[in-house]
Protein backbone atom coordinates (compact mmCIF):
# COMPACT_ATOMS: atom_id res chain seq x y z
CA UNK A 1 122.62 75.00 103.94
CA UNK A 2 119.89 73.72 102.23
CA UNK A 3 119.72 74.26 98.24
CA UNK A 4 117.51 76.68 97.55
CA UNK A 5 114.32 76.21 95.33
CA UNK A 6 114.40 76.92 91.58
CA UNK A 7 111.84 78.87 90.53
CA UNK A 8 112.25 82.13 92.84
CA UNK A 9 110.52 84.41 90.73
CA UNK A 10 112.00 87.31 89.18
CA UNK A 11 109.87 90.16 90.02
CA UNK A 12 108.42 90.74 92.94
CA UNK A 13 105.22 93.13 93.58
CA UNK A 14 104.68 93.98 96.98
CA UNK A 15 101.86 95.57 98.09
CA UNK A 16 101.79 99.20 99.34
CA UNK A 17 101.69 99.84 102.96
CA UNK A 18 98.24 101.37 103.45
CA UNK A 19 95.22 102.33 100.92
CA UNK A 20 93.11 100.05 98.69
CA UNK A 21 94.88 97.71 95.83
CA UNK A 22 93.16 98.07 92.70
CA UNK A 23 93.15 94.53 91.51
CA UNK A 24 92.73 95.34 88.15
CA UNK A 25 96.81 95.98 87.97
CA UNK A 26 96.45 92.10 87.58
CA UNK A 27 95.57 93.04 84.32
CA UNK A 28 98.12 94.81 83.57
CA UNK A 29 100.70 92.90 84.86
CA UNK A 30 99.18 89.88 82.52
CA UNK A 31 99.34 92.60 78.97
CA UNK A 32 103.00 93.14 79.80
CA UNK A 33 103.92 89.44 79.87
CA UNK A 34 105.19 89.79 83.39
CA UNK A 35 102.57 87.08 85.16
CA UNK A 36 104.80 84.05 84.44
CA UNK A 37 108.00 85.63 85.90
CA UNK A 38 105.84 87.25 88.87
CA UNK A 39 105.13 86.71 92.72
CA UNK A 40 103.18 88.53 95.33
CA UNK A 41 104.25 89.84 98.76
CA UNK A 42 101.16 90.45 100.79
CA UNK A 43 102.16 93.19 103.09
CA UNK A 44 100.73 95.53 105.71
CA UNK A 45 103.26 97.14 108.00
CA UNK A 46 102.15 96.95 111.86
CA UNK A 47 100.03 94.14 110.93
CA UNK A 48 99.81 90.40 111.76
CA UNK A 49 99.73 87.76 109.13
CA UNK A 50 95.79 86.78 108.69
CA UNK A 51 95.50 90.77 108.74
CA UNK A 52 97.82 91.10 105.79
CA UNK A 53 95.96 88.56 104.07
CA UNK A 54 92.45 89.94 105.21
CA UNK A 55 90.55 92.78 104.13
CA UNK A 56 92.22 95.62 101.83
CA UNK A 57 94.48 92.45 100.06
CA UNK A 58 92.35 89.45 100.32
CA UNK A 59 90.75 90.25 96.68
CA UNK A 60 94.10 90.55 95.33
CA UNK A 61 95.12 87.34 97.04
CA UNK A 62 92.26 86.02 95.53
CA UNK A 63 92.85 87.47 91.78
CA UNK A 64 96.73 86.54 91.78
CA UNK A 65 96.10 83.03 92.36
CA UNK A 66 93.53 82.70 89.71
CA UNK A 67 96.26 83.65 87.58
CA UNK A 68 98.74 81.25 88.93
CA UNK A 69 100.71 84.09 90.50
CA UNK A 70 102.64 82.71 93.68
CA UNK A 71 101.75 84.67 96.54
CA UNK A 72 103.60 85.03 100.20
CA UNK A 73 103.01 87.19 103.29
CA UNK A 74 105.50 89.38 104.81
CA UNK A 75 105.72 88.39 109.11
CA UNK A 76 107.76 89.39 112.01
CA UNK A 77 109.39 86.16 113.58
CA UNK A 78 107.37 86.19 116.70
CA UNK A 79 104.29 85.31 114.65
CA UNK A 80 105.64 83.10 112.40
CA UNK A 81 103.69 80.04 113.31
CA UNK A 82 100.66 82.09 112.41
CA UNK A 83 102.36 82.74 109.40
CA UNK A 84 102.70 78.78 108.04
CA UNK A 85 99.11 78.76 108.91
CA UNK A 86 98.02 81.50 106.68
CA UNK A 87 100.28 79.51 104.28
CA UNK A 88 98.78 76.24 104.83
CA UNK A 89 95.25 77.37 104.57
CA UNK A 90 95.33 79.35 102.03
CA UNK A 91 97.53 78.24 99.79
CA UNK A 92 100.63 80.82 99.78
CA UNK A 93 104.08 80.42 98.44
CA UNK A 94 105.90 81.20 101.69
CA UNK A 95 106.58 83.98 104.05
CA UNK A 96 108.92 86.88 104.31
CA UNK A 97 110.75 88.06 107.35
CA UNK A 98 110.69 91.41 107.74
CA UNK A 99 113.15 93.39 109.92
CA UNK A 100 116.46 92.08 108.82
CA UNK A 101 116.17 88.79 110.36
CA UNK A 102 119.46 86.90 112.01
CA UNK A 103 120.30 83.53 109.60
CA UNK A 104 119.37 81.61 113.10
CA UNK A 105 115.45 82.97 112.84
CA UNK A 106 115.46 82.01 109.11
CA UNK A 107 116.64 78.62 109.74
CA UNK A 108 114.09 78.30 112.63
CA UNK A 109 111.28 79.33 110.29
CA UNK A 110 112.00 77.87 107.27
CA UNK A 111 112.75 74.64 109.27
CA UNK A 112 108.64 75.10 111.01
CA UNK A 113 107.47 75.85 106.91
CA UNK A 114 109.82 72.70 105.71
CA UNK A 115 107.49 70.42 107.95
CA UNK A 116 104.33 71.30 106.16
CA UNK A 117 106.21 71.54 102.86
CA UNK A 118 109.47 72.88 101.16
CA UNK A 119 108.05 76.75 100.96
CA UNK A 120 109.98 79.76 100.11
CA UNK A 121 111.25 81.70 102.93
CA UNK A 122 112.39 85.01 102.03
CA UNK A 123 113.56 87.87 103.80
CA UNK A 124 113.92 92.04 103.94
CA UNK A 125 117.49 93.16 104.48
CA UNK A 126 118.55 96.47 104.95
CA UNK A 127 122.98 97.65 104.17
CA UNK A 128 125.18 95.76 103.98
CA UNK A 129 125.59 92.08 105.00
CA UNK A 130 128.36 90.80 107.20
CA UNK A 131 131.74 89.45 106.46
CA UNK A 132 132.06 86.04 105.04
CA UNK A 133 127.79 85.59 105.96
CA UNK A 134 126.40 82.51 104.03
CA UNK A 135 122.77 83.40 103.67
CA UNK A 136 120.28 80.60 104.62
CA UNK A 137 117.08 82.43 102.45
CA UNK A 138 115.48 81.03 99.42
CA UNK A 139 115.71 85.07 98.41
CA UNK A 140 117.02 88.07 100.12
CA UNK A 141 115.29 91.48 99.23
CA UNK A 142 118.28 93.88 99.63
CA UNK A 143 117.20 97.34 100.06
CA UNK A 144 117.47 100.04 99.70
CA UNK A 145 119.42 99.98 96.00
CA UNK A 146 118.43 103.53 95.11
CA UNK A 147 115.97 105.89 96.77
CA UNK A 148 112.89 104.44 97.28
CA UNK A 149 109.83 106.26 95.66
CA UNK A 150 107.28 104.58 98.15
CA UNK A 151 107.67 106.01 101.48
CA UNK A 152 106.33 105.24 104.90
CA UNK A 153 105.43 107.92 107.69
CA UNK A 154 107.64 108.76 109.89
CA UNK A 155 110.39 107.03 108.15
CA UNK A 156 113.25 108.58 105.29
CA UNK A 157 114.84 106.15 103.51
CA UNK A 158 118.13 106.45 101.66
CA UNK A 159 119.78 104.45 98.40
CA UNK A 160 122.56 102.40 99.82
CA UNK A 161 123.94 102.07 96.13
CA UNK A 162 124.87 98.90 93.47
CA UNK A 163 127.91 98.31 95.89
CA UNK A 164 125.17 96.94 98.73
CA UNK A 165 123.61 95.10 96.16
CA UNK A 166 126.95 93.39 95.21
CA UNK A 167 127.53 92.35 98.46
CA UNK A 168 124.59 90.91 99.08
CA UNK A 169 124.86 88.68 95.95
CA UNK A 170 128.50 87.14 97.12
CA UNK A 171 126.61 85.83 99.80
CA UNK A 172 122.70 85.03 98.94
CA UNK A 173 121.42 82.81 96.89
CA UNK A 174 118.98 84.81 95.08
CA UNK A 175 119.06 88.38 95.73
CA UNK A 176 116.27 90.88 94.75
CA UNK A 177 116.74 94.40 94.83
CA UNK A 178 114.58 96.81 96.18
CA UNK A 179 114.32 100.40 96.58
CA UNK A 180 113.65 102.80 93.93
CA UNK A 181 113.98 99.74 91.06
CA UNK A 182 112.06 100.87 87.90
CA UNK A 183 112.53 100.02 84.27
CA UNK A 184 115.01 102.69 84.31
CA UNK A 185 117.18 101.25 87.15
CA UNK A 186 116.09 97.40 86.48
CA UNK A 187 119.15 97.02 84.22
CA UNK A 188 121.76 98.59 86.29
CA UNK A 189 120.80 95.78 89.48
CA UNK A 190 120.40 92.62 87.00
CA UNK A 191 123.75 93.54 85.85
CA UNK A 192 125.13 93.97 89.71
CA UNK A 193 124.11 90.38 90.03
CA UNK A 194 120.43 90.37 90.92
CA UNK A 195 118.24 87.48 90.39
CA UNK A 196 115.30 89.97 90.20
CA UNK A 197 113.80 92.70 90.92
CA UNK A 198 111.53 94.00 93.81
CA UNK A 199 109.27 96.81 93.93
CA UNK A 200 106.00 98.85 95.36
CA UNK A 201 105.43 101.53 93.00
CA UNK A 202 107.08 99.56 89.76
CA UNK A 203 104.01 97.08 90.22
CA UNK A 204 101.31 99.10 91.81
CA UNK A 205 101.94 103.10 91.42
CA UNK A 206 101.73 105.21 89.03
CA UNK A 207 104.77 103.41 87.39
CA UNK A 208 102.79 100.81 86.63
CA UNK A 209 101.56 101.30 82.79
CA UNK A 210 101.73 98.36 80.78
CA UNK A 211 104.38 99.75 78.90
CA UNK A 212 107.15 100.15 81.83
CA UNK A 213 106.12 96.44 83.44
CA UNK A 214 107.11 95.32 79.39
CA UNK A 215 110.49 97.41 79.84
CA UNK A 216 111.18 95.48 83.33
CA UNK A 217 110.07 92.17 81.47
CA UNK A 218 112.76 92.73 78.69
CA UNK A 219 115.05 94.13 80.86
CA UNK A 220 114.41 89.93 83.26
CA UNK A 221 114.55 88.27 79.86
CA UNK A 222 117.79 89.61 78.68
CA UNK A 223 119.51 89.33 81.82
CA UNK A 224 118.45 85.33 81.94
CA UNK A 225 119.29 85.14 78.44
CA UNK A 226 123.08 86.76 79.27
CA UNK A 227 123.51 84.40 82.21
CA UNK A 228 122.55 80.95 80.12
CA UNK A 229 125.23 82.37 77.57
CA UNK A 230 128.27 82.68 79.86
């Protein structure tokens, strides 16, 4: 397995599934200190990836990387190859799979990505992982942690608990968790073993004051700051 790249960011905002993205959270996110330790997931469930990047998201796309915010978009593996286009012309980070992916469709896409360029290649995974599974990701979003406060239609989603997120970090790289992480949870994951922290409402709901994204900043910091000290 290929080493996986350094600078993974900590925090990852991903976009909400439907309605517009006020891109002055951008703002925000740069007041609480959180830009440097920050990427982007571009995300619009149902859709392809020029959609995700298109339309309701494309002036956030746009405001992020004025900032030097890394951006990715989420993809199914059947349009992958669309996706490394959407990277290569516009200047993303990478892709996420989405629909708890198989370690043989991450190879296969990260090794399509790897031709242009060595690009992150993240994914979404759901419970636990499987016995003695050596993750081939640059990052895993494991999810659901707790309860997740954004929900979709249609869909009820459950906290799996710290114990999924454990298991996920004896086997991943660099594991972010997801679901239901806020500046109140954000301590209890880091100290699981997360790399980072994941989140739709923590960057983009009503969560989002400057004043919590400087509690999940803090909350990053001193975890990195523990780790170096061990």
């Amino acid at each position: 397995m290929a080493a996986p790249p350094q600078d993974i960011p900590r925090m990852l905002a991903i976009t909400p599934p439907t309605g517009e993205v006020n891109v002055r959270v951008v703002d925000r996110w740069r007041e609480a200190g959180a830009l440097p330790r920050m990427a982007v997931l571009l995300r619009s469930p149902g859709a392809r990836p020029l959609a995700s990047v298109a339309g309701r998201l494309h002036a956030l796309l746009r405001a992020v990387q004025s900032q030097g915010v890394p951006a990715l978009v989420s993809t199914a593996q059947s349009d992958v190859a669309e996706a490394v286009e959407v990277c290569r012309n516009l200047g993303l980070a990478g892709i996420q799979l989405k629909g708890d992916p198989s370690p043989q469709n991450i190879v296969s896409a990260r090794s399509m990505l790897y031709q242009q360029e060595r690009l992150w290649v993240g994914c979404s995974q759901h419970g636990r992982p499987a016995p003695a599974f050596e993750h081939p990701a640059s990052y895993v979003c494991a999810a659901p942690v707790f309860t997740p406060t954004t929900q979709q239609l249609g869909r009820t989603k459950h906290g799996a608990g710290l114990a999924m997120l454990r298991a996920w970090v004896e086997v991943a790289p660099r594991v972010l968790a997801l679901g239901g992480v806020n500046y109140k949870t954000a301590s209890q994951c880091l100290s699981a073993g997360a790399w980072g922290l994941a989140g739709i409402d923590a960057f983009f709901g009503r969560q989002a004051t400057v004043a919590n994204l400087a509690r999940l900043v803090v909350a990053v910091e001193t975890s990195i700051t523990s780790r170096r000290q061990r």
